[in-house]
Protein backbone atom coordinates (compact mmCIF):
# COMPACT_ATOMS: atom_id res chain seq x y z
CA UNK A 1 -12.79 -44.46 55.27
CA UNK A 2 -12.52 -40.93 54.84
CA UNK A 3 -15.64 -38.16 55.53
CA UNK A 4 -15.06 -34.86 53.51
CA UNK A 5 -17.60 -31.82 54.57
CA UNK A 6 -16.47 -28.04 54.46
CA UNK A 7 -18.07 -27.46 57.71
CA UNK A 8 -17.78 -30.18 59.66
CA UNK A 9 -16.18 -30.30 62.81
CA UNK A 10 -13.29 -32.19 64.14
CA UNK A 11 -15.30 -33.63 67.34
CA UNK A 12 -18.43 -34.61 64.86
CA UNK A 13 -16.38 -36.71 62.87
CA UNK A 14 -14.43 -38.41 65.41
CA UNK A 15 -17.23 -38.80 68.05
CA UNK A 16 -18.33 -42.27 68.43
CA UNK A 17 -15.43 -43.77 66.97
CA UNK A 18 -12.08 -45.61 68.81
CA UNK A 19 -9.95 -45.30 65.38
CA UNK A 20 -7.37 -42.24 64.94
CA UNK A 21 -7.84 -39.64 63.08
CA UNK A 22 -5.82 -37.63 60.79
CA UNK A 23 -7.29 -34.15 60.32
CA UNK A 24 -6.10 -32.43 56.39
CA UNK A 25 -6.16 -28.81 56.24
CA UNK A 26 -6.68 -28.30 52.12
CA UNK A 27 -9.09 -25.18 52.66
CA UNK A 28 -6.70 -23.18 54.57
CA UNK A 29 -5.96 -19.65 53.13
CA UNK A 30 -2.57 -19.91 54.62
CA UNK A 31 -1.84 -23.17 52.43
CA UNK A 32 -3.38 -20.95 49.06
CA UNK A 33 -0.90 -17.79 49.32
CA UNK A 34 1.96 -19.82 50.98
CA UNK A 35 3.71 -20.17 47.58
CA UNK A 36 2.68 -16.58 46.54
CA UNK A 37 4.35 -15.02 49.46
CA UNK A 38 7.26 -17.69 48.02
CA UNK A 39 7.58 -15.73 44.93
CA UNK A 40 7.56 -12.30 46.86
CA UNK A 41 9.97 -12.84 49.55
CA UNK A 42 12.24 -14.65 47.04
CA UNK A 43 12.04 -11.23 44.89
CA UNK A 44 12.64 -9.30 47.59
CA UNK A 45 15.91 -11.26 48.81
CA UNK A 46 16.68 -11.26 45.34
CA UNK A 47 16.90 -7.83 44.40
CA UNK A 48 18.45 -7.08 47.98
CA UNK A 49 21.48 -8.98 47.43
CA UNK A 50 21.70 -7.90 43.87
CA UNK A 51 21.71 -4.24 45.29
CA UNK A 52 23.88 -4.77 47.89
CA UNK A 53 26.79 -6.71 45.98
CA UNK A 54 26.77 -5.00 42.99
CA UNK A 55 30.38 -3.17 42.88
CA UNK A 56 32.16 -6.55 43.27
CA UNK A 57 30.20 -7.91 40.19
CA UNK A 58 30.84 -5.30 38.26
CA UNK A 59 34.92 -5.48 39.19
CA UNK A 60 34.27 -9.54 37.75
CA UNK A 61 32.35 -8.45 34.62
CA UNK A 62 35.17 -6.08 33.97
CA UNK A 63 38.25 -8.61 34.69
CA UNK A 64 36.37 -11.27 32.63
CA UNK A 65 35.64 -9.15 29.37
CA UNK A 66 38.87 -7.57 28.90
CA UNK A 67 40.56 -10.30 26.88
CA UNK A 68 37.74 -8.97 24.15
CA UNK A 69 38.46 -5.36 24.33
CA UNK A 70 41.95 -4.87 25.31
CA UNK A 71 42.94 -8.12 23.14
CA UNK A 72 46.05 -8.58 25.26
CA UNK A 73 47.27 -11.38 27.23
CA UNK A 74 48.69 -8.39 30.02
CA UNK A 75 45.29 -8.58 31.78
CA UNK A 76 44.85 -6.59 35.51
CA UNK A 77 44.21 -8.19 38.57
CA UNK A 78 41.41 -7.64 41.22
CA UNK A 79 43.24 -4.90 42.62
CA UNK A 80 44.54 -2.90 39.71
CA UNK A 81 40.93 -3.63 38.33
CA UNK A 82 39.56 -1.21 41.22
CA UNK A 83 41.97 1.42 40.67
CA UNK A 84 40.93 1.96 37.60
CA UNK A 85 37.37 1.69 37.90
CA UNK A 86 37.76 4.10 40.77
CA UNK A 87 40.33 6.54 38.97
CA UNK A 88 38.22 6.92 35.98
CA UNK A 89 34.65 6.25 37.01
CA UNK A 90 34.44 6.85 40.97
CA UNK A 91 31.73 5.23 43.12
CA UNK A 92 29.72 5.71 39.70
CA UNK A 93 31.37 3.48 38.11
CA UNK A 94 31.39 0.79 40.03
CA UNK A 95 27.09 1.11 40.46
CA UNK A 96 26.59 1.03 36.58
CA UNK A 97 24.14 -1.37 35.17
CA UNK A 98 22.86 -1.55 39.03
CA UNK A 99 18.90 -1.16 37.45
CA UNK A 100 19.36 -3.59 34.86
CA UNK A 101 20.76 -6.28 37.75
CA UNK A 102 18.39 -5.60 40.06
CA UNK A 103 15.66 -6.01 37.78
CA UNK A 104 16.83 -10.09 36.88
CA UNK A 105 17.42 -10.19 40.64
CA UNK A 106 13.85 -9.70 40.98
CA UNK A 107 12.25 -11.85 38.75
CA UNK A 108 15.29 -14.85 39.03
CA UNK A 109 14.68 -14.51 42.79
CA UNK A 110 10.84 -14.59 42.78
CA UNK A 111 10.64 -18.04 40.35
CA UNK A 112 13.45 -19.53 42.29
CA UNK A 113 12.22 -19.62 45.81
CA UNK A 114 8.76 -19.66 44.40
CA UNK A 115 8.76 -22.59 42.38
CA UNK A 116 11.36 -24.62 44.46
CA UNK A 117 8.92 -24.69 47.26
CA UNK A 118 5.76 -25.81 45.35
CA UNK A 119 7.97 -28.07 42.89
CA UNK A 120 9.66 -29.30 45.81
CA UNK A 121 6.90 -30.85 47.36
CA UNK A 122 5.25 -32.22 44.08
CA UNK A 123 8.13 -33.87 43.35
CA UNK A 124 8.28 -35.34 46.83
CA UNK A 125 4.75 -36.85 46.55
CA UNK A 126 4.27 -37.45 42.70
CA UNK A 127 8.20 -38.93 42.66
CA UNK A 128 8.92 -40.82 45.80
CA UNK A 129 11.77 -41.90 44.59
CA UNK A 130 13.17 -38.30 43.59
CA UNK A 131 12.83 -37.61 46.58
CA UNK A 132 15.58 -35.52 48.77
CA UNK A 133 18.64 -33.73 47.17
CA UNK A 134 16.92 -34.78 43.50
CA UNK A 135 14.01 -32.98 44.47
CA UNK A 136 16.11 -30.20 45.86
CA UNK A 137 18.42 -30.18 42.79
CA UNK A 138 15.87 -30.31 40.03
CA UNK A 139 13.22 -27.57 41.99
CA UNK A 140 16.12 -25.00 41.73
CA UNK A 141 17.42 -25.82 38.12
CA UNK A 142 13.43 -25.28 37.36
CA UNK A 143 13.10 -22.41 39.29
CA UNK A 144 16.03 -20.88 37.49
CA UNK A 145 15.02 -21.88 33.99
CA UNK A 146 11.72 -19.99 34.54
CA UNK A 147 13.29 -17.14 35.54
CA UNK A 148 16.04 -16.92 32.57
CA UNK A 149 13.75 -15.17 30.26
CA UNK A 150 13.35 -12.18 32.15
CA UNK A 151 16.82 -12.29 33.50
CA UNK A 152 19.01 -12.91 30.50
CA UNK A 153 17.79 -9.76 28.78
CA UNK A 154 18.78 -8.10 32.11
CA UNK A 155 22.04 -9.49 32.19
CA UNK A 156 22.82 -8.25 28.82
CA UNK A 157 22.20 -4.74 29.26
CA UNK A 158 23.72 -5.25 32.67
CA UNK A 159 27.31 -6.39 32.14
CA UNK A 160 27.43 -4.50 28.77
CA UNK A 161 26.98 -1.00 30.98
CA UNK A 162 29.45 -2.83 33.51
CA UNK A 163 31.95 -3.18 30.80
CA UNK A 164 31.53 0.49 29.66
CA UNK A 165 31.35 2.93 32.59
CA UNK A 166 31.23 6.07 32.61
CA UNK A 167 31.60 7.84 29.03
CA UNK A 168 34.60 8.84 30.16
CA UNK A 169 35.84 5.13 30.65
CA UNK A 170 34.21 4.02 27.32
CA UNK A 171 36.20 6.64 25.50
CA UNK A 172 39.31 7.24 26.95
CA UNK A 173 40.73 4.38 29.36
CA UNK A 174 39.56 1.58 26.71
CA UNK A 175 42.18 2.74 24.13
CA UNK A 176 44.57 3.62 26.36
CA UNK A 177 44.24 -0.23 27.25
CA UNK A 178 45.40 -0.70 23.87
CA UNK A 179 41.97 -1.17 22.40
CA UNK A 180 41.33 -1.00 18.78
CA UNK A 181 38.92 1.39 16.76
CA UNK A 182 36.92 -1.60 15.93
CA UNK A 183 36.58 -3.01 19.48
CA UNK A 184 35.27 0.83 20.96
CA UNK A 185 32.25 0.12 17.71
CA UNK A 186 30.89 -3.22 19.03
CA UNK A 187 28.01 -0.49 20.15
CA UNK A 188 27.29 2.84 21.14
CA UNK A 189 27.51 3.99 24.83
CA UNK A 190 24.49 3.25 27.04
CA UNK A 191 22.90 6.37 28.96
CA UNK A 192 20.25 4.14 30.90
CA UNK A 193 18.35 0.41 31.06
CA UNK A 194 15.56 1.22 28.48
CA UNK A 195 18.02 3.03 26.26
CA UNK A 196 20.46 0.26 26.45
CA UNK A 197 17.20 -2.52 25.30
CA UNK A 198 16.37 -0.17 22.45
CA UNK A 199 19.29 0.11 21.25
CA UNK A 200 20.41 -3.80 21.37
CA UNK A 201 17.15 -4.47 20.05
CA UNK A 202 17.01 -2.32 17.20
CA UNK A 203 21.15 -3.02 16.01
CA UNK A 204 20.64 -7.34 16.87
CA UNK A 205 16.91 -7.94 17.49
CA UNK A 206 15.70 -10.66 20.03
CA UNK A 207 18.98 -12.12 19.44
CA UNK A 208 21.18 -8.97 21.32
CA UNK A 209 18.81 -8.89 23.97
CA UNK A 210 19.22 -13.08 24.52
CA UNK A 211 22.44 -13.37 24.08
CA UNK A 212 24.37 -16.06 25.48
CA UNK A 213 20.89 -17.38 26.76
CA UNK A 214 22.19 -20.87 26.27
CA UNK A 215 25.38 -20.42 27.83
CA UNK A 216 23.28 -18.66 30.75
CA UNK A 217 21.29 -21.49 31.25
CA UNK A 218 24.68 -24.32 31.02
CA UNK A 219 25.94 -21.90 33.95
CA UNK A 220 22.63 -20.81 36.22
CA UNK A 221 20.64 -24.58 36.04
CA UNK A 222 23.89 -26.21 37.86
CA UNK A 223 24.52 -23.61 39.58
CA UNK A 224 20.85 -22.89 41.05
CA UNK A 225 20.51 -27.08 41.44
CA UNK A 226 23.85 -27.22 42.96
CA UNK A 227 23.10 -24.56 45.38
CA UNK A 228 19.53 -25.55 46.79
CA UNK A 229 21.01 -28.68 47.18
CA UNK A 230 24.34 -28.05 48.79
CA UNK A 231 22.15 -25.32 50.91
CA UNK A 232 19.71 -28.70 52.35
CA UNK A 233 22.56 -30.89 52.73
CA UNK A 234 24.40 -28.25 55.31
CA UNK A 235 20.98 -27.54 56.97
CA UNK A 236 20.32 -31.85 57.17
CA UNK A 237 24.18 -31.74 58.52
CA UNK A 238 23.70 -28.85 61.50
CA UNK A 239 20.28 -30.57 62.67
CA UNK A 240 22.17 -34.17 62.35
CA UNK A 241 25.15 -32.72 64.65
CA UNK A 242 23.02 -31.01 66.99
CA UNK A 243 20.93 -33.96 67.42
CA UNK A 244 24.05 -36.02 67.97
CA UNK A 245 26.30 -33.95 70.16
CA UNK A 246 23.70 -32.34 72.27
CA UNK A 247 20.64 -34.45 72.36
CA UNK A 248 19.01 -33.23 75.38
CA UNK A 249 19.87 -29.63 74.94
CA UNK A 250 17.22 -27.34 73.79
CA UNK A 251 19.84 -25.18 71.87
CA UNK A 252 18.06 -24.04 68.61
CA UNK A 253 19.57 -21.76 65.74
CA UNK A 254 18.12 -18.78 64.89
CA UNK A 255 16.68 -19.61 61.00
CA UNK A 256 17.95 -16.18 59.82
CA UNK A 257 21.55 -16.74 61.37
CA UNK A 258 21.64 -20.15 59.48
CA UNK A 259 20.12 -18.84 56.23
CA UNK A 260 22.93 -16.41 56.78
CA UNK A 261 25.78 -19.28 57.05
CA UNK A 262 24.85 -21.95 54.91
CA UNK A 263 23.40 -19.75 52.87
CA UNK A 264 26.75 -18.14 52.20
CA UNK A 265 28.63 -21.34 52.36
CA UNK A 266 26.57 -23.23 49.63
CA UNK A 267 26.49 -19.79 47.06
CA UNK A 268 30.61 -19.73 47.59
CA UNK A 269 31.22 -23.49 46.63
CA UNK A 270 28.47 -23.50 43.96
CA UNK A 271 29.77 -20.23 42.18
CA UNK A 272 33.68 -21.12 42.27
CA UNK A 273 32.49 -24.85 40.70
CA UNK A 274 30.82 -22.69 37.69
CA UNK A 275 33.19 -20.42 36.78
CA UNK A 276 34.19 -21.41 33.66
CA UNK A 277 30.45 -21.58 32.28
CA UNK A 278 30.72 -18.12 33.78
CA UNK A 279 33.65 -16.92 31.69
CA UNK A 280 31.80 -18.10 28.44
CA UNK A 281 28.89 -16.87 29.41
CA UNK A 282 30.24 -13.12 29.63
CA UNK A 283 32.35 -13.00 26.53
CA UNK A 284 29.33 -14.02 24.20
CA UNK A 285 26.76 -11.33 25.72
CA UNK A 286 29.29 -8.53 26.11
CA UNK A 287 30.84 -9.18 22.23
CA UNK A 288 28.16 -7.28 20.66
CA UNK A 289 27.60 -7.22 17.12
CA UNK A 290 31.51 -7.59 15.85
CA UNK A 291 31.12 -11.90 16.84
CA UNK A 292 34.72 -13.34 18.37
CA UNK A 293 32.98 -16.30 19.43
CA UNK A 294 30.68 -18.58 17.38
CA UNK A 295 28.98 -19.99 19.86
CA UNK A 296 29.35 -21.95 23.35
CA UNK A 297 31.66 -24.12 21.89
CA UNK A 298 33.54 -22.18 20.18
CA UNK A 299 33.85 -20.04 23.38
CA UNK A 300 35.52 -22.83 24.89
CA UNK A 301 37.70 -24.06 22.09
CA UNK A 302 39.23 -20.37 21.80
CA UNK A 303 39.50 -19.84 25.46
CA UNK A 304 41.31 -23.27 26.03
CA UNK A 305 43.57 -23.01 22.88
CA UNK A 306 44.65 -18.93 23.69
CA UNK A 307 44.31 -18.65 27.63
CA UNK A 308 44.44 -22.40 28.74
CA UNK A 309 42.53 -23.84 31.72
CA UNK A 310 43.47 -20.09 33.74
CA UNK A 311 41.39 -18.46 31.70
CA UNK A 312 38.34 -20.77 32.70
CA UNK A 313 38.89 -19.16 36.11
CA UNK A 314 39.36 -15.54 35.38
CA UNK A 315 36.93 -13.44 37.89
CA UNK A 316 36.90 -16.46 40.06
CA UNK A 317 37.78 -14.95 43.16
CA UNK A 318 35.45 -11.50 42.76
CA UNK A 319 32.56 -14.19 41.63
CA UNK A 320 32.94 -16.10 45.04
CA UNK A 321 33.40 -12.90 47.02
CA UNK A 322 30.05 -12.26 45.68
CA UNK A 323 28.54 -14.32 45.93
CA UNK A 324 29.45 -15.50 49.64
CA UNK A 325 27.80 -12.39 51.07
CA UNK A 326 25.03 -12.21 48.57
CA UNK A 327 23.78 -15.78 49.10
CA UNK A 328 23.68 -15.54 52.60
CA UNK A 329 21.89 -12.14 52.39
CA UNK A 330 19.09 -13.51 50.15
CA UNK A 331 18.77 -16.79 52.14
CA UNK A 332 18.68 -14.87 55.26
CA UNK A 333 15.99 -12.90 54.35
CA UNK A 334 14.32 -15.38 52.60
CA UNK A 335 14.10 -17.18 56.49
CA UNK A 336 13.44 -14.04 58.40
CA UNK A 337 10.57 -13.32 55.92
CA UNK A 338 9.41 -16.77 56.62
CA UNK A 339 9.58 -16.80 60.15
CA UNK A 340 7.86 -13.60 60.06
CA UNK A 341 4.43 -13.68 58.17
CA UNK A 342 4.70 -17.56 56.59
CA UNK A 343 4.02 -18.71 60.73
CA UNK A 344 1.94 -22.06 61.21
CA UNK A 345 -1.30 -21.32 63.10
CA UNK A 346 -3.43 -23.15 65.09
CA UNK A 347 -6.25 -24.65 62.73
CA UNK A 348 -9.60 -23.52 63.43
CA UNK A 349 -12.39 -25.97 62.70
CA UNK A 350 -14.45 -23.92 60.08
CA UNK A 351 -11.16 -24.75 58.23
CA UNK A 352 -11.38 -28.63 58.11
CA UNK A 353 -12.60 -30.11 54.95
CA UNK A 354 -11.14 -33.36 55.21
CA UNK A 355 -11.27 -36.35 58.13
CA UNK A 356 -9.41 -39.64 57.12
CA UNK A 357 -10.34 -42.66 59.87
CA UNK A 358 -8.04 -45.53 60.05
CA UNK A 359 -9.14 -47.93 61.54
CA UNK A 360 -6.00 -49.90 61.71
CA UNK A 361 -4.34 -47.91 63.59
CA UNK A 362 -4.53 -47.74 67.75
CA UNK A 363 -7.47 -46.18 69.25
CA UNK A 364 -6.91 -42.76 70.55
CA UNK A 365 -5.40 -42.82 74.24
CA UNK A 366 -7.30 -40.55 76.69
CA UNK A 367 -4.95 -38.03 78.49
């Protein structure tokens, strides 16, 4: 049977009975703003690794895009790719669109932490049988989805300030690329975030700002699912080979420090394995109004038919690099916060609202 009071206390409503109990904290304010502090530590992680790894995303944006404006098959690599950002631009140029990314960081980072935990669990007790990497897989393809209409718009105005610079590099290294009048009009150069949104939105409408939003989704739902999920399996695999090689040991790994590895390990394989959604995701937002691609599949036709399967994978090496370190950042801090102000404490009894007896169980043993 089961007694439910808001007040009652644990040692009424077990005295005079030899059943077990099992005591259900639903009251608790912890539980309540559990997944709020979620969303806000996931924000914060978020927009720190964003911050933190920008430079190397902008050197992929760059090395992905140029087959658009330079329309030549002579393309630079990594390294000749930051010589010229540097030589034209400086540090500047490498931090461009930095506001923009941040901003997506936020809110992508917020809905996926957020909503993985709480969709985690419902799927765990609503869907038994989804149980495990499904649950993990599908809480952080959610998460993601939920986030993409904040963070497409972001990413937009983000990789299109990538692509240009510095005025400087918008005007001058561009053409001497070999870029054509009609390539340097695809729009005007962006002084700032909100300048950049006013002006997509007032020369393409909703449309500029979500550009690519399908293609965003094809590459950020398997990538966030595949992530999560790789990220659990490694953290199922550590605990199974500590348990196995040293049983009796009372070793434990600091959360942060494996937030920090796994973390990085599972962004790394997860972001070289989406790549080419990546590729066709950057050459339909950065095209602007002068279309080269009709669409995703269109993307791919023209990619495969001109570049082959290599140009799937261009920017595959600066997208793991960032990834690596930014991963394990924002799962790092996403366990530190944890550990920090999400800690279990002891009940207290005012906070007991539900007693289930069951009978069938042993009677409690007196210590």
């Amino acid at each position: 049977m089961a007694v439910t009071s808001s007040s009652t206390t644990a040692s009424e409503g077990i005295q005079g009975t030899k059943s077990s109990a099992t005591i259900v904290l639903t009251n608790s304010p912890h539980n309540q703003f559990f997944v709020w502090r979620e969303f806000l530590w996931g924000a914060l992680a978020g927009g720190f690794g964003e911050g933190m790894m920008h430079p190397i995303d902008t050197v992929k944006t760059r090395i992905q895009s140029q087959a658009i404006l330079t329309q030549s098959q002579n393309q630079k690599t990594i390294l000749q790719m930051v010589r010229a950002v540097w030589g034209a631009d400086g540090l500047r140029g490498f931090y461009r669109g930095v506001a923009p990314g941040v901003t997506g960081s936020l809110a992508t980072g917020a809905t996926y932490f957020g909503v993985i935990e709480s969709t985690k669990k419902w799927i765990e007790e609503t869907h038994p049988n989804l149980g495990g990497h499904w649950a993990h897989f599908i809480a952080g393809a959610l998460g993601d989805t939920l986030g993409s209409f904040i963070y497409v718009p972001c990413e937009v105005i983000k990789q299109r300030m990538q692509v240009q610079g510095t005025k400087k590099y918008w005007s001058s290294v561009v053409m001497k690329d070999g870029a054509s009048d009609a390539s340097l009009s695809m729009y005007g150069y962006y002084s700032g975030m909100f300048q950049a949104g006013c002006s997509i939105w007032k020369d393409q409408g909703p449309k500029g700002l979500y550009a690519g939003y399908w293609s965003t989704l094809a590459r950020d739902v398997p990538f966030a699912g595949l992530m999560v999920t790789c990220y659990e399996a490694l953290k199922e695999v550590t605990e199974y080979g500590r348990q196995k090689w040293f049983p009796n040991s009372r070793f434990h790994v600091n959360s942060s420090f494996e937030g920090l590895v796994l973390g990085g390990i599972a962004g790394g394989v997860s972001a070289y394995l989406t790549t080419p959604l990546d590729v066709i995701k950057t050459r339909l937002q950065v095209q602007g109004t002068i279309v080269r691609y009709n669409g995703w599949m269109d993307a791919f036709r023209r990619i495969w038919l001109i570049e082959g399967a290599k140009g799937f994978f261009r920017g595959s090496i600066p997208r793991v690099i960032w990834y690596v370190p930014a991963s394990a950042l924002t799962f790092m801090a996403v366990e530190f916060l944890r550990d920090q102000f999400n800690e279990t404490k002891t009940p207290n009894t005012d906070t007991v609202t539900s007693l289930i007896l069951d009978k069938s169980k042993p009677p409690l043993q007196q210590n």
